[in-house]
Every structure is written in structure tokens, then in C-alpha cells.
N, C-alpha and C. Protein backbone atom coordinates (compact mmCIF):
# COMPACT_ATOMS: atom_id res chain seq x y z
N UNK A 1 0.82 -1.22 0.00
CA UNK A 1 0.00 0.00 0.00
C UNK A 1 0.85 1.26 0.00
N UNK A 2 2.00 1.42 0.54
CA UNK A 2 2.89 2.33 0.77
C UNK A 2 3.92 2.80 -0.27
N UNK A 3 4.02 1.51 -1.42
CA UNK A 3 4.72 1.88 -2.47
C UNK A 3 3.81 2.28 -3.52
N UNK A 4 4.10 3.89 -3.95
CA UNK A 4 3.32 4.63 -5.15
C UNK A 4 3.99 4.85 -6.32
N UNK A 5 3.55 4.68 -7.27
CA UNK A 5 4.47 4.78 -8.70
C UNK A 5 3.83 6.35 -8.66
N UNK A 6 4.94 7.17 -9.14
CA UNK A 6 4.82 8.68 -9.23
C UNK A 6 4.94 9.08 -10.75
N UNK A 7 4.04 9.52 -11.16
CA UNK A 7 4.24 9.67 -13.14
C UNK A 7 3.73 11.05 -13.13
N UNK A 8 3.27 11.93 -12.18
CA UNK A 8 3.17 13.24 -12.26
C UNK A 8 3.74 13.90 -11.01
N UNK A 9 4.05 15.00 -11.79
CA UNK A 9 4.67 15.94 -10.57
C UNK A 9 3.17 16.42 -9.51
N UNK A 10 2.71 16.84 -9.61
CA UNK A 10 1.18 17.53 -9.22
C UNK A 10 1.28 16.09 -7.97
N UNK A 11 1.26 14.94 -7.94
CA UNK A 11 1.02 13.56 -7.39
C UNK A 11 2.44 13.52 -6.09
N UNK A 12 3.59 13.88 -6.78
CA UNK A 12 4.73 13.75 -6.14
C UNK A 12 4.76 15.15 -4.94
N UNK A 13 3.82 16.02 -5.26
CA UNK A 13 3.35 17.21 -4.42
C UNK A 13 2.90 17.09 -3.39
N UNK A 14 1.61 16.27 -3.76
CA UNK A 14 0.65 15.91 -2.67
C UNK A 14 1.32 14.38 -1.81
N UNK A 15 2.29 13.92 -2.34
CA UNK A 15 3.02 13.05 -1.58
C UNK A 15 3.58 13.55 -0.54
N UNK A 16 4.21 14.49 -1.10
CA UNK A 16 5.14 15.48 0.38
C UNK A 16 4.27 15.98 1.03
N UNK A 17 3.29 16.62 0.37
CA UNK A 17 2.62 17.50 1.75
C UNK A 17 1.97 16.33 2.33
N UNK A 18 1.07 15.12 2.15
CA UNK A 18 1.03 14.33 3.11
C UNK A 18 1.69 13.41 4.29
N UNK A 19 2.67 13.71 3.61
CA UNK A 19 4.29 13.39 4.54
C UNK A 19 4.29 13.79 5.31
N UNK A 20 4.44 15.41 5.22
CA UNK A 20 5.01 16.67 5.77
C UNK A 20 3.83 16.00 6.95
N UNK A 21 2.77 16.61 6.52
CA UNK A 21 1.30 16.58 7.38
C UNK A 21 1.52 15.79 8.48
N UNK A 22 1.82 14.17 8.11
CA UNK A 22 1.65 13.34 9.25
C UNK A 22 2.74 13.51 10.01
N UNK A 23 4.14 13.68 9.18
CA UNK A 23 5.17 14.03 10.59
C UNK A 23 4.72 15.30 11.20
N UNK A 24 4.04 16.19 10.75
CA UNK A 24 3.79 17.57 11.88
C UNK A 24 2.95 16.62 13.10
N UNK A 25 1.91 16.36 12.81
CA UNK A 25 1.06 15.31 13.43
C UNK A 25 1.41 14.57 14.42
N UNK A 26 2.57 13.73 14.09
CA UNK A 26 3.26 13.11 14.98
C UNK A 26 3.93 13.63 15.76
N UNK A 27 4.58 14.84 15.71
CA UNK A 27 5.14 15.47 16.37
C UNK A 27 4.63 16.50 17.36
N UNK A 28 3.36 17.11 16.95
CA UNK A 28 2.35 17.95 17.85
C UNK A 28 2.07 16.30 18.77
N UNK A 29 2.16 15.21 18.45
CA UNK A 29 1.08 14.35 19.72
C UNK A 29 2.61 14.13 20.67
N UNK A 30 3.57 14.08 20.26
CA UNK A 30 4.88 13.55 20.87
C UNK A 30 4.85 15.10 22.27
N UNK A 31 4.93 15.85 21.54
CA UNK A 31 4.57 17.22 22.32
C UNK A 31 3.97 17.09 23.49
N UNK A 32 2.76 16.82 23.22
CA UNK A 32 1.74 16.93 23.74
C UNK A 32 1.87 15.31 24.91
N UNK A 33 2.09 14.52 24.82
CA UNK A 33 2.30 13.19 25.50
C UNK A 33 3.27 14.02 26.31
N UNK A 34 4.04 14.71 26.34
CA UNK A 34 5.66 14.62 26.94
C UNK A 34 5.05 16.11 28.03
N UNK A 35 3.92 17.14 27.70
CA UNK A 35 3.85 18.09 28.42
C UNK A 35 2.63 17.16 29.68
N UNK A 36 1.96 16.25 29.08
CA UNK A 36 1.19 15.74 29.60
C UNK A 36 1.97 15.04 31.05
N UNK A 37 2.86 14.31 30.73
CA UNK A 37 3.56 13.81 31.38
C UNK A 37 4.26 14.55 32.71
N UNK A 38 5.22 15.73 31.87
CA UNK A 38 5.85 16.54 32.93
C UNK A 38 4.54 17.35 34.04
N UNK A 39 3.53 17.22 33.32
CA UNK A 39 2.19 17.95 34.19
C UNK A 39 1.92 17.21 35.23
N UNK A 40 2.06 15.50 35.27
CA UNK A 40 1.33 14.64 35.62
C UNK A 40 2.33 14.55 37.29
N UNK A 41 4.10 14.65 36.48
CA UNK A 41 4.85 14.73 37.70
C UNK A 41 5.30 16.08 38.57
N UNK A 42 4.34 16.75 37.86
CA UNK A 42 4.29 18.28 38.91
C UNK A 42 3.17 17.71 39.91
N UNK A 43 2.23 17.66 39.74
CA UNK A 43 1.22 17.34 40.56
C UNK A 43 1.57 16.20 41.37
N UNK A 44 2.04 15.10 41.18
CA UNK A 44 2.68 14.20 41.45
C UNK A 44 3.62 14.60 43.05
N UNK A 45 4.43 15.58 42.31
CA UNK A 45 5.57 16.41 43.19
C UNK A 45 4.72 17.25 44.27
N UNK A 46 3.70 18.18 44.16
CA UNK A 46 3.43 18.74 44.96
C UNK A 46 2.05 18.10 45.80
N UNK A 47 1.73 17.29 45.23
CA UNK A 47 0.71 15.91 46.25
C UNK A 47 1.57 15.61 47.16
N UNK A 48 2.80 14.91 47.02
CA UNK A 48 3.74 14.74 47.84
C UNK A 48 4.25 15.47 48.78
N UNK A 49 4.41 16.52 48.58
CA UNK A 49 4.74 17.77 49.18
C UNK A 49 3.50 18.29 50.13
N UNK A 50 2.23 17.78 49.94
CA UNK A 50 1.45 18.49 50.67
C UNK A 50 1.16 17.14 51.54
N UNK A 51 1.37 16.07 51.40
CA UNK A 51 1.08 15.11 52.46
C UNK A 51 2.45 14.98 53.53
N UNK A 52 3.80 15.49 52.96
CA UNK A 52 4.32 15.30 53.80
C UNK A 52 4.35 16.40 54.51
């Protein structure tokens, strides 16, 4: 499914920008997992902090 025969440029266009697209994609969720995370061990940190 992943291998495309390319016989127009116009085709080889919309190849990249769907490229482009999904690595932005992937990279806004990588973001977003990793702020999620550092959020999770702030709260984490100051739960701790308030029980002890």
C-alpha cells in the first residue's frame, strides 16, 4: 500500500505535503504526551509535598 508509482509531478506534491502533514502530526502528539507527562509529575511532586 505504501509503495506509489509517481508519473506526475502535481502527485509527487501531494506526496510530500502528506508526509510533511503526518510528521507535523506526529510530532504535535509527541509534544503533547511529553507536556502531559511533565504535568502529571508536577502534581505528582506537589501531592507529595502536601502530604508530607
Amino acid at each position: 500500500m505504501w509503495v506509489t508509482i509517481i508519473n506526475d509531478v502535481e502527485d509527487e506534491k501531494k506526496l510530500w505535503k502528506s508526509a510533511r502533514h503526518l510528521i507535523w502530526m506526529w510530532k504535535i502528539k509527541m509534544i503533547c504526551k511529553s507536556k502531559i507527562q511533565t504535568r502529571g509529575n508536577t502534581i505528582g511532586v506537589i501531592v507529595t509535598l502536601v502530604l508530607l
